[in-house]
Protein backbone atom coordinates (compact mmCIF):
# COMPACT_ATOMS: atom_id res chain seq x y z
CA UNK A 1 0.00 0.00 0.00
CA UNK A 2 1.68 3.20 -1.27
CA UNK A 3 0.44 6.54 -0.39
CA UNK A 4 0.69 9.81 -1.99
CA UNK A 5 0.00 13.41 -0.79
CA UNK A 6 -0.60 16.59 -2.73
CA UNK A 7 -2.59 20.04 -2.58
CA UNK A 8 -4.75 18.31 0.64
CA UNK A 9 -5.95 15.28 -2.15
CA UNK A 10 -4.22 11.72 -0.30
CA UNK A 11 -4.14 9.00 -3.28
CA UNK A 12 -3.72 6.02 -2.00
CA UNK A 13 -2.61 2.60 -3.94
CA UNK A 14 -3.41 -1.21 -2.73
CA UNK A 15 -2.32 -3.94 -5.09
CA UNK A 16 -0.28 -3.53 -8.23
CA UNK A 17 -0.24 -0.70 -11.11
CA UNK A 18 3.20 0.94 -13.05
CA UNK A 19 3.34 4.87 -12.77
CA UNK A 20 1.42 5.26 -9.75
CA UNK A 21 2.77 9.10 -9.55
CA UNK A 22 1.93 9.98 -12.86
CA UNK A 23 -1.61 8.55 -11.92
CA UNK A 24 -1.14 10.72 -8.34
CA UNK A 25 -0.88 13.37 -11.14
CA UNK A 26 -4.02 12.71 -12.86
CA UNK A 27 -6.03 12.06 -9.85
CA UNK A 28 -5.46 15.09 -8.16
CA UNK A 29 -5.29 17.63 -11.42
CA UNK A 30 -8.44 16.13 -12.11
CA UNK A 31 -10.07 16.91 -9.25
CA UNK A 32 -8.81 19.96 -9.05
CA UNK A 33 -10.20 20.66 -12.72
CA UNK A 34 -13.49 20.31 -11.34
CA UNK A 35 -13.02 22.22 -7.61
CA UNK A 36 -10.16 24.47 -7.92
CA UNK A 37 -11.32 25.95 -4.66
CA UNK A 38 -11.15 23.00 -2.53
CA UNK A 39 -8.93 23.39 0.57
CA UNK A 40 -10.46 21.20 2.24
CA UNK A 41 -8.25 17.35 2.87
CA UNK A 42 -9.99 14.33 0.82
CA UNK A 43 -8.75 10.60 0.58
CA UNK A 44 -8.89 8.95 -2.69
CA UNK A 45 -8.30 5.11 -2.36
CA UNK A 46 -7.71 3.35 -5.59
CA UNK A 47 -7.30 -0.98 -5.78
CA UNK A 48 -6.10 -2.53 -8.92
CA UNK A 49 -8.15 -5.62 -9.35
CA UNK A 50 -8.33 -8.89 -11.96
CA UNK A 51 -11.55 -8.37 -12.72
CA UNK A 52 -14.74 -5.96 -11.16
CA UNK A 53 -17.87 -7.69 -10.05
CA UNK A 54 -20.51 -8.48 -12.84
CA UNK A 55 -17.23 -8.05 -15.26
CA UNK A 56 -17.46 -4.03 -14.19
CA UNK A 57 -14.56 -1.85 -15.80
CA UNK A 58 -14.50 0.05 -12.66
CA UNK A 59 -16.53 1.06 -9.54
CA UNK A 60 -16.56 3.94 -7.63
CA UNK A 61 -18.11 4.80 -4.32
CA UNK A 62 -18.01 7.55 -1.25
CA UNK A 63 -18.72 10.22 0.57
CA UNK A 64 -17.60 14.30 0.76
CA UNK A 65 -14.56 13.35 2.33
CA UNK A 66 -13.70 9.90 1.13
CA UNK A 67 -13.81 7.81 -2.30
CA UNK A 68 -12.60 4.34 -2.93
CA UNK A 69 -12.30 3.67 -6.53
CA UNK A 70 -11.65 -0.37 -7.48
CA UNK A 71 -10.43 -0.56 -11.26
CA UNK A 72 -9.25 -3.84 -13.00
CA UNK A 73 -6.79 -4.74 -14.95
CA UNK A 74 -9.48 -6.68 -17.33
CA UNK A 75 -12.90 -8.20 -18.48
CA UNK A 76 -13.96 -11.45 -19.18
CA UNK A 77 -13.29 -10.17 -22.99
CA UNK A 78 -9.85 -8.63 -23.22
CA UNK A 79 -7.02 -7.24 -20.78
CA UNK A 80 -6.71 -3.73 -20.85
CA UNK A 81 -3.73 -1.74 -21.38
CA UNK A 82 -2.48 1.00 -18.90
CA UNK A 83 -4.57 3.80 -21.26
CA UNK A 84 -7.34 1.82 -20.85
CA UNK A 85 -7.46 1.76 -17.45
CA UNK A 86 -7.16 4.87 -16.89
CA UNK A 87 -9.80 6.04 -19.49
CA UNK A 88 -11.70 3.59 -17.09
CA UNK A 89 -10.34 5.90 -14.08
CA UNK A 90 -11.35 9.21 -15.73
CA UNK A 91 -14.90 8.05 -15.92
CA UNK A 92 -14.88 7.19 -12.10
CA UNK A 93 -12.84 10.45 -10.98
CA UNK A 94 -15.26 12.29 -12.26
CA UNK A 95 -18.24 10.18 -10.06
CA UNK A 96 -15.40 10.77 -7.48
CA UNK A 97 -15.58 14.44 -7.80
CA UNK A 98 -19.45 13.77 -7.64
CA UNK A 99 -19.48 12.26 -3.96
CA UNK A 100 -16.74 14.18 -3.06
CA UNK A 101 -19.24 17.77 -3.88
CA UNK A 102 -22.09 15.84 -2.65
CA UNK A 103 -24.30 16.12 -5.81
CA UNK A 104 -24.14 12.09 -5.75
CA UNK A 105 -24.60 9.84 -2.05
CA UNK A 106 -24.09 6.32 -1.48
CA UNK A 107 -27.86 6.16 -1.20
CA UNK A 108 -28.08 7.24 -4.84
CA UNK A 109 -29.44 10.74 -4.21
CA UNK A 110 -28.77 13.25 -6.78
CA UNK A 111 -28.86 16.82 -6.07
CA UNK A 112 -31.82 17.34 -4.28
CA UNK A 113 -33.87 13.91 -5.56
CA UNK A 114 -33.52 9.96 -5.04
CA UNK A 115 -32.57 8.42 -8.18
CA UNK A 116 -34.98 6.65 -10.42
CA UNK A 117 -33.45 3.01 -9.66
CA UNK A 118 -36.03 1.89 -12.29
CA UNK A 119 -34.16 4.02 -14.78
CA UNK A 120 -31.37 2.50 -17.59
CA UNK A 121 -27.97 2.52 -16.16
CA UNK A 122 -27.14 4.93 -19.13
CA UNK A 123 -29.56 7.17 -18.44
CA UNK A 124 -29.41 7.72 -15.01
CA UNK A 125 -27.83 11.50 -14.61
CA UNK A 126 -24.73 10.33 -12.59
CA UNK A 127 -23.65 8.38 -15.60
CA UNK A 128 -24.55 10.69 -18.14
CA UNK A 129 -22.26 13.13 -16.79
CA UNK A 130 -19.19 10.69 -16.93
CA UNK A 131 -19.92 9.14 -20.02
CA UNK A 132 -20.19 12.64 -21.49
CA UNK A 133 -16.73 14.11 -19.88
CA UNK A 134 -14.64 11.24 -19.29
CA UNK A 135 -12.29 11.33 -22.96
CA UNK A 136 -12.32 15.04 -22.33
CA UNK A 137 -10.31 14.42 -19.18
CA UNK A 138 -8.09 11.40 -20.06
CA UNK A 139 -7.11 13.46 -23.09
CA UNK A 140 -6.24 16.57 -21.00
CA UNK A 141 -4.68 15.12 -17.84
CA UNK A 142 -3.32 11.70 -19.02
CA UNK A 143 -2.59 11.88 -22.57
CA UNK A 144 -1.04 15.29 -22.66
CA UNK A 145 0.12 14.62 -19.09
């Protein structure tokens, strides 16, 4: 378990992934991208899996002050390359940034509603939002990074 510090954002690594400060890079920049006023400290726990449950790219959970983010190395389908994984982590960074403002709960309450749990996974607004942003941000703060 290897853990990183910078501008009050603690990244922290369990299991096995190459260029874990360049991610420490793209973690926190991309938070930052989306709260450049935050001051205040958040944890940001990210395990490198096989495989995700239900053969899940990557999962992402939390609160306003914590978010664990589990992101695997694979599917059933294919093994995924270091850019792929972290196209995979843009997508949850920016559900992180979602707990982390509180616009998203563990108890699927967004902004001032409960969720329709009833609703397609792609069109529930939590997913929207990631789907729509997440190259934008792994071309800005991993590619060019």
């Amino acid at each position: 378990m290897n853990s990183v510090k910078g501008n009050h954002i603690y990244v922290e690594f369990v299991g096995r992934i190459a260029q874990k400060r360049r991610i420490t890079r793209f973690v926190r920049d991309t938070i930052l991208h989306f709260m450049p006023k935050m001051r205040r400290p958040v944890d940001i726990e990210i395990t490198t899996v096989n495989r995700c449950p239900h053969d899940y790219f990557a999962l992402c959970w939390g609160n306003r002050n914590t978010v664990e983010i589990e992101i695997a190395r694979g599917s059933d389908e294919e093994e995924f390359d270091i850019d792929e994984m972290m196209l995979n982590l843009a997508h949850e960074l920016i559900h992180a940034k979602q707990f982390l403002r509180g616009d998203l709960t563990s108890t699927l309450r967004w902004g001032d509603k409960h969720a329709d749990v009833n609703a397609a996974y792609f069109s529930q607004p939590w997913e929207r939002e990631a789907y729509n942003k997440e190259e934008d941000i792994y071309e800005k703060y991993w590619k060019k990074g």
